[in-house]
C-alpha atoms as a PDB file:
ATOM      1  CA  UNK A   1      -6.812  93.763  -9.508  1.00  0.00           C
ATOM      2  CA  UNK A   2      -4.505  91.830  -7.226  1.00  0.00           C
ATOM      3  CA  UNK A   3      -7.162  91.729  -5.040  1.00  0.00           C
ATOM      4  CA  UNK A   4      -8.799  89.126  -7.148  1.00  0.00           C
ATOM      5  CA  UNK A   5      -6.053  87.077  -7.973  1.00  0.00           C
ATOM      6  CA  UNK A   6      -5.671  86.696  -4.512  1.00  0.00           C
ATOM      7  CA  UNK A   7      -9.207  85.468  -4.073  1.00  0.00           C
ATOM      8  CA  UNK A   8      -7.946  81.950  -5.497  1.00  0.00           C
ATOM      9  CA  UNK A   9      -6.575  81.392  -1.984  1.00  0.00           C
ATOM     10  CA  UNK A  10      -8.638  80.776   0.670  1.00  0.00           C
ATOM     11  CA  UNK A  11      -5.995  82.527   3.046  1.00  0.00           C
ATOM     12  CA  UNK A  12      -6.981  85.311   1.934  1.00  0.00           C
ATOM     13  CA  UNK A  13      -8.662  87.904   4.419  1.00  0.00           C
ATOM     14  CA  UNK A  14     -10.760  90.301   3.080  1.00  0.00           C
ATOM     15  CA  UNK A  15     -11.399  93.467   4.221  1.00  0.00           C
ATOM     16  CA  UNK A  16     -13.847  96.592   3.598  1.00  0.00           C
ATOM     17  CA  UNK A  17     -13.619  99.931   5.520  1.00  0.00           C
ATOM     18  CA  UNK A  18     -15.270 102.976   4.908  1.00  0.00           C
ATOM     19  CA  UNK A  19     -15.518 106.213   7.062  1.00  0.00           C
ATOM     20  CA  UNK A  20     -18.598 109.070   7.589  1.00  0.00           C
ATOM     21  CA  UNK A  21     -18.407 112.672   9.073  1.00  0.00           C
ATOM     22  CA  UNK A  22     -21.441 115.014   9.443  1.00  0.00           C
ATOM     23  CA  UNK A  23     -20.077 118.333   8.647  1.00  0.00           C
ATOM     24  CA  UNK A  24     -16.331 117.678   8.303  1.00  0.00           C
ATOM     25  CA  UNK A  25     -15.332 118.213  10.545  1.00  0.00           C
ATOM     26  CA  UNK A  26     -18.418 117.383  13.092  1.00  0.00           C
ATOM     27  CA  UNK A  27     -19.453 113.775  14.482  1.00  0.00           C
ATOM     28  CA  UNK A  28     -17.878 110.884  12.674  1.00  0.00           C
ATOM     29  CA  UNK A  29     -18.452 107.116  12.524  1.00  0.00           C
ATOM     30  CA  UNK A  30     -16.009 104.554  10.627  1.00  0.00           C
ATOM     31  CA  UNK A  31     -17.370 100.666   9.666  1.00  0.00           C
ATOM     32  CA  UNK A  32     -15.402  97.624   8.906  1.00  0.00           C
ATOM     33  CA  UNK A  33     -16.313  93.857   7.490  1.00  0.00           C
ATOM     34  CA  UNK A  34     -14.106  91.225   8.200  1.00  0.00           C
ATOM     35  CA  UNK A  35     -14.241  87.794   5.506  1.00  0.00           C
ATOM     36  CA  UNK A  36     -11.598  85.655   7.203  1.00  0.00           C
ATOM     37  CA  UNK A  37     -12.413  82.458   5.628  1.00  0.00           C
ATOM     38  CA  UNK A  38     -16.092  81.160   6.522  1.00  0.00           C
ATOM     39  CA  UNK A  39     -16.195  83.863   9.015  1.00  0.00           C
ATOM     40  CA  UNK A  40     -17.814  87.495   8.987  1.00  0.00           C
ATOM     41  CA  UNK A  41     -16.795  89.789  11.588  1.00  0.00           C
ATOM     42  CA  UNK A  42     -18.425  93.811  11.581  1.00  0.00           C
ATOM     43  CA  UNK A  43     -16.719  96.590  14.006  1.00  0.00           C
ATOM     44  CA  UNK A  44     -17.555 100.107  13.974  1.00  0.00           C
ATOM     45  CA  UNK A  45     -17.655 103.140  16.476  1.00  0.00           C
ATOM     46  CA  UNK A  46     -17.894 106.660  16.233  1.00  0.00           C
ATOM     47  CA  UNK A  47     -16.190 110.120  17.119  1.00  0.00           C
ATOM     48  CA  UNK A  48     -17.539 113.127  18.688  1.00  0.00           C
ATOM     49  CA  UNK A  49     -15.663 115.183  16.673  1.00  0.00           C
ATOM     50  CA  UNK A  50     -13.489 114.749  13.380  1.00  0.00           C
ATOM     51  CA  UNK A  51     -13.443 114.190   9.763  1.00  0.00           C
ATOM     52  CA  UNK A  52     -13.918 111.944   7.608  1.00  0.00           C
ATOM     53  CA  UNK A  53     -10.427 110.848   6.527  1.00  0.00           C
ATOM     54  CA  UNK A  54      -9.331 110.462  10.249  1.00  0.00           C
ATOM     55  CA  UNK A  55     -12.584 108.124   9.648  1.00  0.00           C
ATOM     56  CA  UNK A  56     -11.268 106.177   6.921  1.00  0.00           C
ATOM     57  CA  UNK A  57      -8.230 105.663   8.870  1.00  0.00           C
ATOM     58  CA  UNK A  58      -9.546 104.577  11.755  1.00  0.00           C
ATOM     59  CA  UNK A  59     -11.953 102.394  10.061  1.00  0.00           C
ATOM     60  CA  UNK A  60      -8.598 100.466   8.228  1.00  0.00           C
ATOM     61  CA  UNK A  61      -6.727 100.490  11.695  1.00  0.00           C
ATOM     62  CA  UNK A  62      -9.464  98.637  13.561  1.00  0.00           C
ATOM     63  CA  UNK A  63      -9.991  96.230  11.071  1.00  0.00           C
ATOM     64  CA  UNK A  64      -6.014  95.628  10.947  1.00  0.00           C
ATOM     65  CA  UNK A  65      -5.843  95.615  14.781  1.00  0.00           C
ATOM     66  CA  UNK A  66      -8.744  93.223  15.290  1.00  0.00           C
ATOM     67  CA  UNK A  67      -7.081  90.723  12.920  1.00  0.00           C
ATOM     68  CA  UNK A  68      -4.715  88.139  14.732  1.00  0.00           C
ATOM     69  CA  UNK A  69      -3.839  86.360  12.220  1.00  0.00           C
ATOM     70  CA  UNK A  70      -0.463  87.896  10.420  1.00  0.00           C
ATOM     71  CA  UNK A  71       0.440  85.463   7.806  1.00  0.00           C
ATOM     72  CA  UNK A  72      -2.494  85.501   5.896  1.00  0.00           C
ATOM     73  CA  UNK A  73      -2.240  87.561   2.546  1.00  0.00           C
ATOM     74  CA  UNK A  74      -5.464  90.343   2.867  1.00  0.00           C
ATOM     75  CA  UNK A  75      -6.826  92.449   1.066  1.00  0.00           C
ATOM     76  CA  UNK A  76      -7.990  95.935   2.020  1.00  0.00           C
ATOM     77  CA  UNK A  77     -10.828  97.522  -0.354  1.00  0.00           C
ATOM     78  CA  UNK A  78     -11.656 100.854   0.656  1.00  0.00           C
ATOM     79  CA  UNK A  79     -13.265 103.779  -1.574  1.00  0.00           C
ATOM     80  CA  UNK A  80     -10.637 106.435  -0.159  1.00  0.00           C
ATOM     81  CA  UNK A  81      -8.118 106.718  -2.430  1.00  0.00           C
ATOM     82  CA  UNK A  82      -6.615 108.501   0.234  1.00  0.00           C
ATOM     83  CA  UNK A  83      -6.330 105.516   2.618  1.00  0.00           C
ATOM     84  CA  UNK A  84      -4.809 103.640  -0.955  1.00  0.00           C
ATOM     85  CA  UNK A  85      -2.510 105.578  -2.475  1.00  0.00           C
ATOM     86  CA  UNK A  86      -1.498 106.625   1.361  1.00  0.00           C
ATOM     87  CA  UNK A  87      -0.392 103.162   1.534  1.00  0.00           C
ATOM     88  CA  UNK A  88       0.837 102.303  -1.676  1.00  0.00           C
ATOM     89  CA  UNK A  89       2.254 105.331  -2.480  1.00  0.00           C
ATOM     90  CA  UNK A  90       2.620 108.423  -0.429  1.00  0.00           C
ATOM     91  CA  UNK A  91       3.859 106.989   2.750  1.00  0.00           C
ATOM     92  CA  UNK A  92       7.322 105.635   1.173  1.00  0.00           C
ATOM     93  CA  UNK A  93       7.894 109.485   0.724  1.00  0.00           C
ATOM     94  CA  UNK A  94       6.742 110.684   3.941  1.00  0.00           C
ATOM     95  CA  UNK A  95       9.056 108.423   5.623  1.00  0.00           C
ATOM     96  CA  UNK A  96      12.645 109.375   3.429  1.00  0.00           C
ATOM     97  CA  UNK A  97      11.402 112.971   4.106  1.00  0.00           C
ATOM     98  CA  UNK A  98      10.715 112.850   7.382  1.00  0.00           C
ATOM     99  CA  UNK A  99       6.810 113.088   7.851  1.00  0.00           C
ATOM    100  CA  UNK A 100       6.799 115.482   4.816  1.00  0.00           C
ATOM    101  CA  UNK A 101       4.897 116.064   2.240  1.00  0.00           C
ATOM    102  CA  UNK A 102       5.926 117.333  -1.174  1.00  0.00           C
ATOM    103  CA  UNK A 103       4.617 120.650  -0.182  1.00  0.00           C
ATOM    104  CA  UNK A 104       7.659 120.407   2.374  1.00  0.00           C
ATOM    105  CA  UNK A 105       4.336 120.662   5.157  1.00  0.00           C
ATOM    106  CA  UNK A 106       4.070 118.103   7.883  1.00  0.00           C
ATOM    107  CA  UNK A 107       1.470 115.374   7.170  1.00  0.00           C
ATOM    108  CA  UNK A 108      -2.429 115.601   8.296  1.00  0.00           C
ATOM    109  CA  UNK A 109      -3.194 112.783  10.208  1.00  0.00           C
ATOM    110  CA  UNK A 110       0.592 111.842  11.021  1.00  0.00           C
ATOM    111  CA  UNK A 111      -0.839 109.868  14.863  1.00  0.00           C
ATOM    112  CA  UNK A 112      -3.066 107.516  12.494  1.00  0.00           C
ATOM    113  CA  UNK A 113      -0.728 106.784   9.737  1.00  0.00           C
ATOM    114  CA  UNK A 114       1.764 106.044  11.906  1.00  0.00           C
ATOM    115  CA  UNK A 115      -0.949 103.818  13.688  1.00  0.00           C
ATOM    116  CA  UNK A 116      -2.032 102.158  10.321  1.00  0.00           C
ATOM    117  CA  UNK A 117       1.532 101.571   9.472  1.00  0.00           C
ATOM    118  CA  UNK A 118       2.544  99.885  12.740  1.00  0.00           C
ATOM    119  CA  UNK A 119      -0.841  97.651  12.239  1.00  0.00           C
ATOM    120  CA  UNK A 120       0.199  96.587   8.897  1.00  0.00           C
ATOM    121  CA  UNK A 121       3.939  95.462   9.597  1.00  0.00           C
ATOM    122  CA  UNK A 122       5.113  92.874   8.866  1.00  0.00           C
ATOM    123  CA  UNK A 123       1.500  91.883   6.452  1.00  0.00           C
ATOM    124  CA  UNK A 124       1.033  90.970   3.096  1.00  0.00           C
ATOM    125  CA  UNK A 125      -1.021  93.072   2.198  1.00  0.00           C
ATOM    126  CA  UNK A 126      -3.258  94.425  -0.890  1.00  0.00           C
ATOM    127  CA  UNK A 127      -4.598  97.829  -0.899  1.00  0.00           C
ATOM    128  CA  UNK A 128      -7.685  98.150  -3.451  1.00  0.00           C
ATOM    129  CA  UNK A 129      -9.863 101.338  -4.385  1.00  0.00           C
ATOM    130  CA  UNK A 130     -13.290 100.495  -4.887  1.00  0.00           C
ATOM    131  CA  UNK A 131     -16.045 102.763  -6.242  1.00  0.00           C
ATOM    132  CA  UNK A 132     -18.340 104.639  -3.537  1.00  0.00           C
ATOM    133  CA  UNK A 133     -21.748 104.448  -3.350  1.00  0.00           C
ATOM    134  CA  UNK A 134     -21.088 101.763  -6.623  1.00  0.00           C
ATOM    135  CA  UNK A 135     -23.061  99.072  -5.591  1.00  0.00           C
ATOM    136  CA  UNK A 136     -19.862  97.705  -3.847  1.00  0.00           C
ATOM    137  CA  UNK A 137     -21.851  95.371  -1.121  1.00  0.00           C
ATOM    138  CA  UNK A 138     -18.842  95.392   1.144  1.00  0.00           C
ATOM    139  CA  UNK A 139     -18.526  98.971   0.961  1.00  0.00           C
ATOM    140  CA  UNK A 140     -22.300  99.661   1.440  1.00  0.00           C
ATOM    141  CA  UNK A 141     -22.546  97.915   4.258  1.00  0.00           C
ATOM    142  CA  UNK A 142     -19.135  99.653   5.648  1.00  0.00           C
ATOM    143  CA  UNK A 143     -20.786 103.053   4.840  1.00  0.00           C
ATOM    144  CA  UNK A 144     -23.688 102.056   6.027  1.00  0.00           C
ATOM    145  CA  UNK A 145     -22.340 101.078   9.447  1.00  0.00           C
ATOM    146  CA  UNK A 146     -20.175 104.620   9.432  1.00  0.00           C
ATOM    147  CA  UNK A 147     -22.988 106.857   8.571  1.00  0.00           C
ATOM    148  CA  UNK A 148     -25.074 104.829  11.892  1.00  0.00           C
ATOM    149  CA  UNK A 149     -22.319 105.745  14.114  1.00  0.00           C
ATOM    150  CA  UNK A 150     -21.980 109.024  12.637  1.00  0.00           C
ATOM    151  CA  UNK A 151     -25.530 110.076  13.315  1.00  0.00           C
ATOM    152  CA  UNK A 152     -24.866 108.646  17.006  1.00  0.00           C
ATOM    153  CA  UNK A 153     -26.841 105.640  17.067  1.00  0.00           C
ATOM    154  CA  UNK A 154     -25.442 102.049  17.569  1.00  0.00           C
ATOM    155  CA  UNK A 155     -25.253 100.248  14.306  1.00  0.00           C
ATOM    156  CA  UNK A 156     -26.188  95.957  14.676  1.00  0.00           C
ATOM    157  CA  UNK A 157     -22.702  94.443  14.147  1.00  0.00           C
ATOM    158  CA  UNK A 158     -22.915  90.856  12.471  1.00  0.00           C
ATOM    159  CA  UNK A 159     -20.578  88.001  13.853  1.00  0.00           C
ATOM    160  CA  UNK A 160     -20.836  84.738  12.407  1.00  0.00           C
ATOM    161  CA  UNK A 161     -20.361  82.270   9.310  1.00  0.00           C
ATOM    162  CA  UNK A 162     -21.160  83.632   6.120  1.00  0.00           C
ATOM    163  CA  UNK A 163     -23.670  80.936   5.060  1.00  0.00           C
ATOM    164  CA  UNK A 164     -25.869  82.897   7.391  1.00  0.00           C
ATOM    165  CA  UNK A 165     -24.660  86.265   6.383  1.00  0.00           C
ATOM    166  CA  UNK A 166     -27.389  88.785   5.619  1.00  0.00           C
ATOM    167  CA  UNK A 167     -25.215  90.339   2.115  1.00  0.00           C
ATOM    168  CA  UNK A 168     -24.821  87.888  -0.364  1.00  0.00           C
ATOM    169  CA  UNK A 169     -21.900  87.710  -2.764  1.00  0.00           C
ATOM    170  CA  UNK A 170     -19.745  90.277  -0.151  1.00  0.00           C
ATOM    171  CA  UNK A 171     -16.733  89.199  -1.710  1.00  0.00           C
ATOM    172  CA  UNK A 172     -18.126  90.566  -5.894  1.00  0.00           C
ATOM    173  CA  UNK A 173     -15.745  93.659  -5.644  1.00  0.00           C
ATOM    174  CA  UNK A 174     -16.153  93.951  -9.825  1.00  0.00           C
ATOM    175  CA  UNK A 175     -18.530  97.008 -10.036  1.00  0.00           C
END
């Protein structure tokens, strides 16, 4: 929801993420899309071995990492509500209890939230769950690019102005 009301500014980034393992753990892809303004930017790679919320992780690091551009509000819509309420919620605890969770157990995937936290210092930024496999284009096309690096292939990464993107209506994150 603040996602949208952010939309009325046209510094806003937005940005979709998804993850993909085959097996879980087995090989794993991740796939971003980048809407900074009238530009469309899609990075992606893969993993040899891992699962698929070290996926979803990566695939939100990237996309922060590849961003220059720190005073722009974003927004981050991702269908892992682990990636979400990891950032929204969870991680305040960690921290006071020292990489903890409420289980008193140390934190899976500690080396990549620590990396996603360092990428989004210092950022306004809004996390947003979005349905999987909802008809989401942004999210589609994130999976989509996941799932190609997953299976080991090399997806075709878009860079250019979004007049000439493929997806129309990326930004429709209401379904």
């Amino acid at each position: 929801v603040l996602c949208i009301i952010y939309f009325v500014s046209m510094h806003t980034i937005s940005i979709f993420t998804d993850g993909a393992a085959r097996g879980n753990p087995g090989p794993g892809g991740w796939g971003a899309v980048i809407i900074n303004g009238n530009q469309v930017t899609e990075i992606g790679g893969g993993a040899a071995h891992t699962t698929n919320n070290r996926m979803e992780l990566t695939a939100a690091i990237h996309a922060l990492v590849h961003i220059q551009d720190t005073r722009s509000k974003m927004c981050v819509f991702s269908d892992s509500a682990y990636v979400v309420k990891g950032m929204t919620e969870w991680i305040h605890h960690w921290l006071r209890k020292g990489w903890k969770t409420a289980a008193k157990k140390p934190v899976e995937n500690r080396d990549l939230w620590e990396q996603l936290l360092a990428a989004s210092a210092g950022r306004e930024i809004a996390w947003t769950q979005v349905g999987g496999h909802a008809g989401v284009l942004g999210n589609e096309r994130c999976d989509e690019v996941a799932a190609t690096f997953a299976d080991g292939k090399v997806a075709q990464l878009y860079s250019g102005v979004l007049e000439n993107y493929r997806i129309k209506n990326i930004l429709d994150v209401t379904r």
